[in-house]
C-alpha atoms as a PDB file:
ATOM      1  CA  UNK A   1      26.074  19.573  -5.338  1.00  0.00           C
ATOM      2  CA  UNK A   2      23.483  17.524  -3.766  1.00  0.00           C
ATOM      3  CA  UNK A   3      24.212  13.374  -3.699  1.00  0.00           C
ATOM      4  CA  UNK A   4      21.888  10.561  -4.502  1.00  0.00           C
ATOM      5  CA  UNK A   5      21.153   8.170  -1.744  1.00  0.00           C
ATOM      6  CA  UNK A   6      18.946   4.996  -2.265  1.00  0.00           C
ATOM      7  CA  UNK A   7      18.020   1.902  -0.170  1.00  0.00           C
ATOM      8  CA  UNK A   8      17.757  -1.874  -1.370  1.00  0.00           C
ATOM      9  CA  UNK A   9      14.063  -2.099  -2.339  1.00  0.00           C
ATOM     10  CA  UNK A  10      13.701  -5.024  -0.190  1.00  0.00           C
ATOM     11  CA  UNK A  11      12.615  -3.453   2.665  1.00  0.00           C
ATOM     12  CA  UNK A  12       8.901  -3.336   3.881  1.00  0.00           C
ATOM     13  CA  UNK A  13       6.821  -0.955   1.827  1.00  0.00           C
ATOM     14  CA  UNK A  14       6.002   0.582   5.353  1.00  0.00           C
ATOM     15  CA  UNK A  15       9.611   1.660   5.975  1.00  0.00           C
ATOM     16  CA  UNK A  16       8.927   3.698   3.232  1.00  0.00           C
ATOM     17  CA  UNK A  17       8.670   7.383   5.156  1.00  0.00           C
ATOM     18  CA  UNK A  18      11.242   6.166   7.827  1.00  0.00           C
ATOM     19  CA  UNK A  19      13.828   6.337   4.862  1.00  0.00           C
ATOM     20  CA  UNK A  20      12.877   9.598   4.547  1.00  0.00           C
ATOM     21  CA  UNK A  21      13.180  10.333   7.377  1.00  0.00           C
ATOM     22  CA  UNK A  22      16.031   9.044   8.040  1.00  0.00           C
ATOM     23  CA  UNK A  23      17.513  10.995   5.000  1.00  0.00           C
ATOM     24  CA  UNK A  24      16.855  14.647   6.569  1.00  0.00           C
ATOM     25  CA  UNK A  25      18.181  13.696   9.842  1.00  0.00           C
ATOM     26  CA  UNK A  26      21.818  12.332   7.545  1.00  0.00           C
ATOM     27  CA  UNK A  27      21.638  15.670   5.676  1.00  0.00           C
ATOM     28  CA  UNK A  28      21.623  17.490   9.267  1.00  0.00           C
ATOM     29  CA  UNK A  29      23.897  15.963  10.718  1.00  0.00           C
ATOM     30  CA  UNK A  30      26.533  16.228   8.288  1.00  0.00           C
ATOM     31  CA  UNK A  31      25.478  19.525   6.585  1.00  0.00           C
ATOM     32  CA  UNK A  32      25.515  18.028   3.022  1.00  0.00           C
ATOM     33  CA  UNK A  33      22.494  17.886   0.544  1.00  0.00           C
ATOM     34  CA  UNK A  34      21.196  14.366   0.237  1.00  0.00           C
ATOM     35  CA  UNK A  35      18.526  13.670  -2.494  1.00  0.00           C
ATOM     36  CA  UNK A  36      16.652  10.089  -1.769  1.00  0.00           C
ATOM     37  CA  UNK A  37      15.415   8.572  -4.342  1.00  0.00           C
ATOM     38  CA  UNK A  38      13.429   4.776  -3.562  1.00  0.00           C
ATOM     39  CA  UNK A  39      13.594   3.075  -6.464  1.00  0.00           C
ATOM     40  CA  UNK A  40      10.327   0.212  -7.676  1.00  0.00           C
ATOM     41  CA  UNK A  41      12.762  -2.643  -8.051  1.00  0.00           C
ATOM     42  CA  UNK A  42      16.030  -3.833  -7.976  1.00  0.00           C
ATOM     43  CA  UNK A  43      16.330  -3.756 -12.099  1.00  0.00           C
ATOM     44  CA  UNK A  44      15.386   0.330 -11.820  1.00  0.00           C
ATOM     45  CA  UNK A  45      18.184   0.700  -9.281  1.00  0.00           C
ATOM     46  CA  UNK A  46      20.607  -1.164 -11.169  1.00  0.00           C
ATOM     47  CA  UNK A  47      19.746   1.167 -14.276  1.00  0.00           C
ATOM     48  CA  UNK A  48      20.900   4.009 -11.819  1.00  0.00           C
ATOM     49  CA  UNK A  49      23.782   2.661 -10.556  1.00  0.00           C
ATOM     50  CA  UNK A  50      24.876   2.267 -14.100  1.00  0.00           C
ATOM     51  CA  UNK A  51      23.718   5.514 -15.425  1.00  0.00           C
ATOM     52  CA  UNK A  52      26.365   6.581 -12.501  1.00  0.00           C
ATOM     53  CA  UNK A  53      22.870   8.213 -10.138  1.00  0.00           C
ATOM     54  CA  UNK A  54      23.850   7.037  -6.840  1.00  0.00           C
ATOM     55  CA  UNK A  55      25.734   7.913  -4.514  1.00  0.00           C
ATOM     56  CA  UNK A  56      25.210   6.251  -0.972  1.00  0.00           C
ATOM     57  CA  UNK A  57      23.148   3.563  -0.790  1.00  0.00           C
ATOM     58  CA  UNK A  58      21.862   0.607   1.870  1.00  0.00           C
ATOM     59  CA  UNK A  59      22.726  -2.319  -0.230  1.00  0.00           C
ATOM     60  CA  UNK A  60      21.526  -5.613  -0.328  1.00  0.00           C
ATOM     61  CA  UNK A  61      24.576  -8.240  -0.556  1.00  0.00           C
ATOM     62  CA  UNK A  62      24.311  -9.456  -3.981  1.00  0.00           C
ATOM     63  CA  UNK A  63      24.606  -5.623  -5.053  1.00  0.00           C
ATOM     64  CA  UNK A  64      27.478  -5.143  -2.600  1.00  0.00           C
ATOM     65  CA  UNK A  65      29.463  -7.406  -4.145  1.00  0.00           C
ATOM     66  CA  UNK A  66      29.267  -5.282  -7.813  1.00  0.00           C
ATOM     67  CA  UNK A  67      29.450  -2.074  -5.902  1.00  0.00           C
ATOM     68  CA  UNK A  68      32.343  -2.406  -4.136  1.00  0.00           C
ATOM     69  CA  UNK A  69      34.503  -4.562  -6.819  1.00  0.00           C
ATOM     70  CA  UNK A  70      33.145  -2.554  -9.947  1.00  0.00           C
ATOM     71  CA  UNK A  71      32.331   0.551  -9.006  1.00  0.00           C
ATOM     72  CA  UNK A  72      34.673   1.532  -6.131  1.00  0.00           C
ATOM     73  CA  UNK A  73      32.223   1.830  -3.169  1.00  0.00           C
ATOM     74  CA  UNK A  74      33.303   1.528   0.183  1.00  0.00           C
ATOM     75  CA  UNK A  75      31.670  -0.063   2.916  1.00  0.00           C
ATOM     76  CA  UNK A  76      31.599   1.784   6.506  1.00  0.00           C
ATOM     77  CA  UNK A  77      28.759   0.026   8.335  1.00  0.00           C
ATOM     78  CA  UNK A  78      25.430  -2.304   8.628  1.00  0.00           C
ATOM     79  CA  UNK A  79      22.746  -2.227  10.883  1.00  0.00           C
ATOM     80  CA  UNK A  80      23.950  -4.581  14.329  1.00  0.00           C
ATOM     81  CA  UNK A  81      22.109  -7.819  14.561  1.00  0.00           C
ATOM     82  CA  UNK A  82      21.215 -11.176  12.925  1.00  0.00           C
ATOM     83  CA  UNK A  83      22.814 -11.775   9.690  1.00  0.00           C
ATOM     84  CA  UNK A  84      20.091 -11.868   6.731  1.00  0.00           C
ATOM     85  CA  UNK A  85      18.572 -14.651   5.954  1.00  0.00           C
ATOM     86  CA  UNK A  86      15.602 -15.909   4.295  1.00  0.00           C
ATOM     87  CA  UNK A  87      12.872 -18.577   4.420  1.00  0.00           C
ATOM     88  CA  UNK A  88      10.943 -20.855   2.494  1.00  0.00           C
ATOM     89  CA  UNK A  89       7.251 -20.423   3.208  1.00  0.00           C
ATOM     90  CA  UNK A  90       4.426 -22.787   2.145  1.00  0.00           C
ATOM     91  CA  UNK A  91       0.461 -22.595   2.971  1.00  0.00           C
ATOM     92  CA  UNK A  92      -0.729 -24.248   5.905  1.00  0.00           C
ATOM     93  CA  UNK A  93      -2.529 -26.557   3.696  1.00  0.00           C
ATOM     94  CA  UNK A  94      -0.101 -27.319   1.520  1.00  0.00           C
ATOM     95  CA  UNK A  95       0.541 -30.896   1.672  1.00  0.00           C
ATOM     96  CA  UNK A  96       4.611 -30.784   1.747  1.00  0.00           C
ATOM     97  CA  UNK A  97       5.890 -30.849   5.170  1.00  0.00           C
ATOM     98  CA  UNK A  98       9.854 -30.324   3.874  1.00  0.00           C
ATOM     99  CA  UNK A  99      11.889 -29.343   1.071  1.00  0.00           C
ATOM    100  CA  UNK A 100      12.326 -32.920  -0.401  1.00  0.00           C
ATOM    101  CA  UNK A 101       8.646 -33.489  -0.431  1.00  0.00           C
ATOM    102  CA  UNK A 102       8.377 -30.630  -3.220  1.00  0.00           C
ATOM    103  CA  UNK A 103       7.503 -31.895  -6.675  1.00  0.00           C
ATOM    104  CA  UNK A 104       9.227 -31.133  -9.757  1.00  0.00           C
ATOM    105  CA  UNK A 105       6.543 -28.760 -11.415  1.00  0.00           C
ATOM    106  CA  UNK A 106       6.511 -26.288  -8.169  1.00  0.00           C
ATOM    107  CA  UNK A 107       5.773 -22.973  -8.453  1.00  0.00           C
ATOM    108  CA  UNK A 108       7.516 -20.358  -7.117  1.00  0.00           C
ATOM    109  CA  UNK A 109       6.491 -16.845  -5.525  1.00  0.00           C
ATOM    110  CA  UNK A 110       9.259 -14.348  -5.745  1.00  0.00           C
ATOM    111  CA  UNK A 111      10.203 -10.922  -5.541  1.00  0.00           C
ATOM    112  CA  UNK A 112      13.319  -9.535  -8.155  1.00  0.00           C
ATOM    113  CA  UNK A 113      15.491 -10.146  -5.082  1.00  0.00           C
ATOM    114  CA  UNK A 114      18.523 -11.552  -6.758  1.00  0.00           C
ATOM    115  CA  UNK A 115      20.339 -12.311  -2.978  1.00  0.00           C
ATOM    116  CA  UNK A 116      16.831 -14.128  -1.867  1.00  0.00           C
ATOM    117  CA  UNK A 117      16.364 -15.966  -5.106  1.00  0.00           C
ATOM    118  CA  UNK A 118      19.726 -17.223  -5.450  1.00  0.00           C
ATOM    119  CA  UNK A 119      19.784 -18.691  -1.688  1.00  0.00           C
ATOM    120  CA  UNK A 120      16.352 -19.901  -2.032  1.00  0.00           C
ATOM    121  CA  UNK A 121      17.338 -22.227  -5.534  1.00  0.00           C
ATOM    122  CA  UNK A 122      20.320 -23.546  -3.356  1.00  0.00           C
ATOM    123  CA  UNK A 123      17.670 -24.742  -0.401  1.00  0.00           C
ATOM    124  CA  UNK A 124      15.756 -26.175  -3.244  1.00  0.00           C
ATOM    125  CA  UNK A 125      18.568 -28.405  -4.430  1.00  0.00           C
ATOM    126  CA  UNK A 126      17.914 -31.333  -2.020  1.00  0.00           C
ATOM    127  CA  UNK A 127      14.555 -31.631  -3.971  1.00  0.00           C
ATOM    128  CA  UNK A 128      16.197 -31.758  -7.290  1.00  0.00           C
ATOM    129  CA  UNK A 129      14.241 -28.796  -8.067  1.00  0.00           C
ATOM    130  CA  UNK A 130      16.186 -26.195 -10.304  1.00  0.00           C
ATOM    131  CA  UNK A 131      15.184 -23.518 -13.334  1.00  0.00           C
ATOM    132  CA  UNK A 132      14.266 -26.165 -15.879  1.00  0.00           C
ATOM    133  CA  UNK A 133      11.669 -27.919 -13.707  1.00  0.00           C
ATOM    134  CA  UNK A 134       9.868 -25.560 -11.473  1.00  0.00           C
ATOM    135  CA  UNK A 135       8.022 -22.396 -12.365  1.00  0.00           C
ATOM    136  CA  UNK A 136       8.794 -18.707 -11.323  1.00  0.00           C
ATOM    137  CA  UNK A 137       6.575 -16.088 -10.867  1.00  0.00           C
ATOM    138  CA  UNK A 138       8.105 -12.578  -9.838  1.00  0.00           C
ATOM    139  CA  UNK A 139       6.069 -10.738  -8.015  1.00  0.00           C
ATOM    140  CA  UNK A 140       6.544  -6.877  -6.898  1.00  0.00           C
ATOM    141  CA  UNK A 141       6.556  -7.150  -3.374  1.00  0.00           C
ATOM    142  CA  UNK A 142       6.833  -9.728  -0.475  1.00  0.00           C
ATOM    143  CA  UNK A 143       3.211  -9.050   0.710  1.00  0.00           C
ATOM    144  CA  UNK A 144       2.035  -9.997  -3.213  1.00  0.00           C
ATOM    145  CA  UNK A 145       4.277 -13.178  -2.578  1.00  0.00           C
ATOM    146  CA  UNK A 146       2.588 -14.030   0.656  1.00  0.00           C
ATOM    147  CA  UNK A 147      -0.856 -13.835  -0.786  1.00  0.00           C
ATOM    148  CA  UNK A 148       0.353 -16.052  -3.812  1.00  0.00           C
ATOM    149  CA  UNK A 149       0.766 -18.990  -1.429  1.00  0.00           C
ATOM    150  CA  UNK A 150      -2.141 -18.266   0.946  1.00  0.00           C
ATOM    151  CA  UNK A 151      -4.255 -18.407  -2.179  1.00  0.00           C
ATOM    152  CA  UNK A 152      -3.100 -21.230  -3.533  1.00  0.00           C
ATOM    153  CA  UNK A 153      -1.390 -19.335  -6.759  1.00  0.00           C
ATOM    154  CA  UNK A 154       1.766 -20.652  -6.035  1.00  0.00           C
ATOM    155  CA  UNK A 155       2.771 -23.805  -3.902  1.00  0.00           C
ATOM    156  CA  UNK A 156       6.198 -22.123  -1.918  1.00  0.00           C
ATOM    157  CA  UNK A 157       7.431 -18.118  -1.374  1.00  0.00           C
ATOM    158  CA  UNK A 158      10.861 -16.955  -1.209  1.00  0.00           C
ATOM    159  CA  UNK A 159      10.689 -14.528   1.722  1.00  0.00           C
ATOM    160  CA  UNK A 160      13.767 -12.492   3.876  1.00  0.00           C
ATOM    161  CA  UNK A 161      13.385 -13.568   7.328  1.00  0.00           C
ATOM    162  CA  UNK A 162      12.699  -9.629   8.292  1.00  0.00           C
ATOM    163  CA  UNK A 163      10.082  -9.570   5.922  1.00  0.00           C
ATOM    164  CA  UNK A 164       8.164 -12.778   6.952  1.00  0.00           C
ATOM    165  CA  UNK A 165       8.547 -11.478  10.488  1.00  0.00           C
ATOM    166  CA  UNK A 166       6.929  -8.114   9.253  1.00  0.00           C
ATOM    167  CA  UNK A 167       3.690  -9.922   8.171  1.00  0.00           C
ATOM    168  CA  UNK A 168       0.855  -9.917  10.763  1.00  0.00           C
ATOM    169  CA  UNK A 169       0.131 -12.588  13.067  1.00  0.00           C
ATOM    170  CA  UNK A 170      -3.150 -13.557  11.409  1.00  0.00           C
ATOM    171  CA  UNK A 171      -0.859 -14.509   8.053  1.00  0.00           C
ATOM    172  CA  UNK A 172       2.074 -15.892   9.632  1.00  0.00           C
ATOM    173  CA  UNK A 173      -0.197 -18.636  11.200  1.00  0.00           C
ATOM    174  CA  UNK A 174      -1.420 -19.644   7.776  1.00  0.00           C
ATOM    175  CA  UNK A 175       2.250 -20.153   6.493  1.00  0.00           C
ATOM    176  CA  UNK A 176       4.571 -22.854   6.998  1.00  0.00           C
ATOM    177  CA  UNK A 177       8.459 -22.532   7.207  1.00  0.00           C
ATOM    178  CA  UNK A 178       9.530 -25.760   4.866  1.00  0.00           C
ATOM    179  CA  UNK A 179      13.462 -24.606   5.524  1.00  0.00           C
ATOM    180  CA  UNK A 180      15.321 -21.630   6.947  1.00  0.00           C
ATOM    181  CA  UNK A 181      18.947 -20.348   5.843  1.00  0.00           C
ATOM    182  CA  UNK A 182      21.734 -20.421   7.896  1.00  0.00           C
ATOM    183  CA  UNK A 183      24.598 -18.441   6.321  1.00  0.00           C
ATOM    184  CA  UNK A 184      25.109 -16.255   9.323  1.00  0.00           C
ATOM    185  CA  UNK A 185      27.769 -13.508   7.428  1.00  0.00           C
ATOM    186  CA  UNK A 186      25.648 -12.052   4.726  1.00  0.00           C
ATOM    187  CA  UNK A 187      24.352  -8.583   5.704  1.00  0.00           C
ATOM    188  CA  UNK A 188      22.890  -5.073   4.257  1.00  0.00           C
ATOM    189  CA  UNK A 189      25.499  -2.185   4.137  1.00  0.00           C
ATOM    190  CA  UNK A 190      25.955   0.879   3.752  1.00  0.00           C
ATOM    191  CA  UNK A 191      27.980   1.971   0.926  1.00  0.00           C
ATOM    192  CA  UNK A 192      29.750   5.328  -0.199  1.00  0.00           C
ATOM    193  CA  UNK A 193      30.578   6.244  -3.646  1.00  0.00           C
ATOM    194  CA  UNK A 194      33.903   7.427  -4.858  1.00  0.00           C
ATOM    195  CA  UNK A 195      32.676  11.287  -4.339  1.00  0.00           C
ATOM    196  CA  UNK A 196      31.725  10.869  -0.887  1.00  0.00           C
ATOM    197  CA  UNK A 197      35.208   8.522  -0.043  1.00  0.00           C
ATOM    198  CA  UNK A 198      36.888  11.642   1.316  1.00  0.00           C
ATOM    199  CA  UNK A 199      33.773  12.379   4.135  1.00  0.00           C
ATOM    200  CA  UNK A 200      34.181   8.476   4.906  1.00  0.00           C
ATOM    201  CA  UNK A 201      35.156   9.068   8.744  1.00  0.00           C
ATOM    202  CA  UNK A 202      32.379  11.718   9.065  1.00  0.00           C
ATOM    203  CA  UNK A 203      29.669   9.261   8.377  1.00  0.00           C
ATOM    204  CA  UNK A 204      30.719   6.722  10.180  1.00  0.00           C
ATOM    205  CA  UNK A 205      30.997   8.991  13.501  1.00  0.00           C
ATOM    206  CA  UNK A 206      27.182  10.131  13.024  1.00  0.00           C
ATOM    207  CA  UNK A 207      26.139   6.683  12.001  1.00  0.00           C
ATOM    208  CA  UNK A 208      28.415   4.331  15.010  1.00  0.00           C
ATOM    209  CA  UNK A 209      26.984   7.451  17.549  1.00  0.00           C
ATOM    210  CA  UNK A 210      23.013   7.767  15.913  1.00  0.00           C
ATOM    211  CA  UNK A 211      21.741   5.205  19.123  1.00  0.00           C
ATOM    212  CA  UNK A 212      23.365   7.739  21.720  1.00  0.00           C
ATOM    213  CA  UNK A 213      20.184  10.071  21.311  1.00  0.00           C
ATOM    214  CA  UNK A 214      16.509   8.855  22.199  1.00  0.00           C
ATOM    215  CA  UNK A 215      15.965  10.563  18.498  1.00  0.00           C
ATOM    216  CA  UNK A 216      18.556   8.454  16.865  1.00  0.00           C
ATOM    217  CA  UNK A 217      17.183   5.217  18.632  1.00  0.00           C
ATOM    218  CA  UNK A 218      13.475   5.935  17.651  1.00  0.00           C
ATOM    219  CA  UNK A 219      14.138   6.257  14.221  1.00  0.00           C
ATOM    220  CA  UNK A 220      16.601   2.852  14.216  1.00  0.00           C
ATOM    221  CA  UNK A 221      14.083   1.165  15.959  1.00  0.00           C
ATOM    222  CA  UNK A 222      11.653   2.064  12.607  1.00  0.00           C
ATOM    223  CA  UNK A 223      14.256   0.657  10.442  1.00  0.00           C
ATOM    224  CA  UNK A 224      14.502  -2.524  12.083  1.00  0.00           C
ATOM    225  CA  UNK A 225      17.469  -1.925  13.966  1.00  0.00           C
ATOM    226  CA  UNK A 226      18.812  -1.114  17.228  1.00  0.00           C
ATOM    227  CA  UNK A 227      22.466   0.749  16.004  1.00  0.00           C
ATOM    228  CA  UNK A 228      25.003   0.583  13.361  1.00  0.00           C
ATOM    229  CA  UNK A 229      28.134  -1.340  13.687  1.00  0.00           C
ATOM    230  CA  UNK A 230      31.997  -0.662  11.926  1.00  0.00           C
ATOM    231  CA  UNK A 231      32.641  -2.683   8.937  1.00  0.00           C
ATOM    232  CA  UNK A 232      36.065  -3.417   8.290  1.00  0.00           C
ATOM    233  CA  UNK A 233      36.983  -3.823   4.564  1.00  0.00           C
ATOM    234  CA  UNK A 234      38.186  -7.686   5.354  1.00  0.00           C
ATOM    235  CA  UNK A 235      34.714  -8.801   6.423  1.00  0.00           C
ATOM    236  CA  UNK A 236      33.299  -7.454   3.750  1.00  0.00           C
ATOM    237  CA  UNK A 237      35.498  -9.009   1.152  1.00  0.00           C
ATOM    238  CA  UNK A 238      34.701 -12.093   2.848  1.00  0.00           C
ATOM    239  CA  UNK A 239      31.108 -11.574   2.299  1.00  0.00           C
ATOM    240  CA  UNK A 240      31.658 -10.472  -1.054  1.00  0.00           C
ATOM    241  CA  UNK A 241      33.916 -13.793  -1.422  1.00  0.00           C
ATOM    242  CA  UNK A 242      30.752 -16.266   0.073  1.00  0.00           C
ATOM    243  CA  UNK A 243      28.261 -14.060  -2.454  1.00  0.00           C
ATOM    244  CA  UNK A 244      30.203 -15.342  -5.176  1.00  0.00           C
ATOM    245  CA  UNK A 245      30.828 -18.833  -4.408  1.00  0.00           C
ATOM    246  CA  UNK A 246      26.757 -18.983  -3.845  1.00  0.00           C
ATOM    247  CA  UNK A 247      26.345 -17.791  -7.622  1.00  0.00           C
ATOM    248  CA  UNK A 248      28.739 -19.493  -9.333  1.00  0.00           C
END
């Protein structure tokens, strides 16, 4: 029987082969047949997770939060580091300096990244700025939401904080950071479904020991991290508790 693993689509396009990567070396190391399958947006990978086609996955928090109260995943770990967070971008020329100097009318750049999206429309509030008098545009991926704003297609761009770091140089100085989040306990993590429960310890020895080989730290470092760290099931149910408050 070989399980389904998948990874929140909101990491950089580039990551793209380190996931795979990353897959063979899990399969190895636990002698288990992994199948990874990236999905094209977060409304495919829901359709799997309801058609009951995944298995593991690297969640995003918003999806936590379903996953581990609906459909009886467990959380063992998350990449070590800064909490996730996200940013408000704006062009250079834009002539809004802060949130409150944002118009009603605005329009928005966006990926389908329901965590993002619902933390950026709560930094938005202080503008009076909500669904009924601003504009959305979804967009597939952060670097299409980037290029909205530098060309003037839409006037702000909800971005993760990785992902605005990712850009080059060269774009980063033509973008502005209106506001920044600062929620500090929302974080990606790695999830097991019900099937996999019972090898629970196993991956969390390979994952809490994977930056104890030069291997295992090269291919963390091409994620975007530097290890993996425990998650106890409180902290996530606290997570899961602050996820819900923000979209009520």
């Amino acid at each position: 029987m070989s399980f389904n693993f998948t990874v929140s689509p909101s990491f950089p396009a580039e990551r793209i082969s380190d996931w795979y990567i990353f897959n063979t070396w899990l399969q190895r190391s636990l002698s288990i047949p992994i199948h990874l399958e990236l999905h094209d947006g977060f409304d495919a990978q829901r359709a799997a997770i309801e058609a009951g086609q995944v298995d593991l996955i690297h969640a995003n928090p918003f999806d936590a939060s379903l996953l581990v109260r609906e459909k009886g995943f467990r959380a063992i770990a998350r990449p070590d580091g800064a909490p996730d967070e996200m940013v408000i971008v704006s062009a250079q020329g834009h002539p809004a300096l802060a949130i409150d100097d944002l118009p009603p009318g605005t329009r928005i750049a966006c990926a389908n990244d329901p965590c993002v999206n619902t933390i950026g429309r709560i930094l938005l509030e202080p503008a009076n700025l909500g669904a009924d008098n601003t504009v959305e545009q979804q967009r597939g991926t952060y670097i299409q939401v980037a290029k909205d704003v530098l060309r003037g297609q839409a006037d702000v761009g909800f971005l993760p904080v990785g992902a605005y770091r990712g850009l080059s140089s060269l774009v980063r100085r033509e973008l502005k950071v209106l506001v920044t989040s600062d929620i500090q306990v929302i974080h990606h993590v790695f999830l097991l479904g019900r099937d996999l429960h019972a090898r629970a310890d196993d991956f969390v020895r390979i994952l809490l020991s994977m930056h104890e080989t030069e291997k295992g730290q090269d291919l963390l470092s091409a994620l975007g991290a530097t290890r993996w760290q425990a998650v106890e099931q409180e902290d996530v149910e606290f997570m899961i508790d602050i996820i819900s408050t923000l979209t009520q």
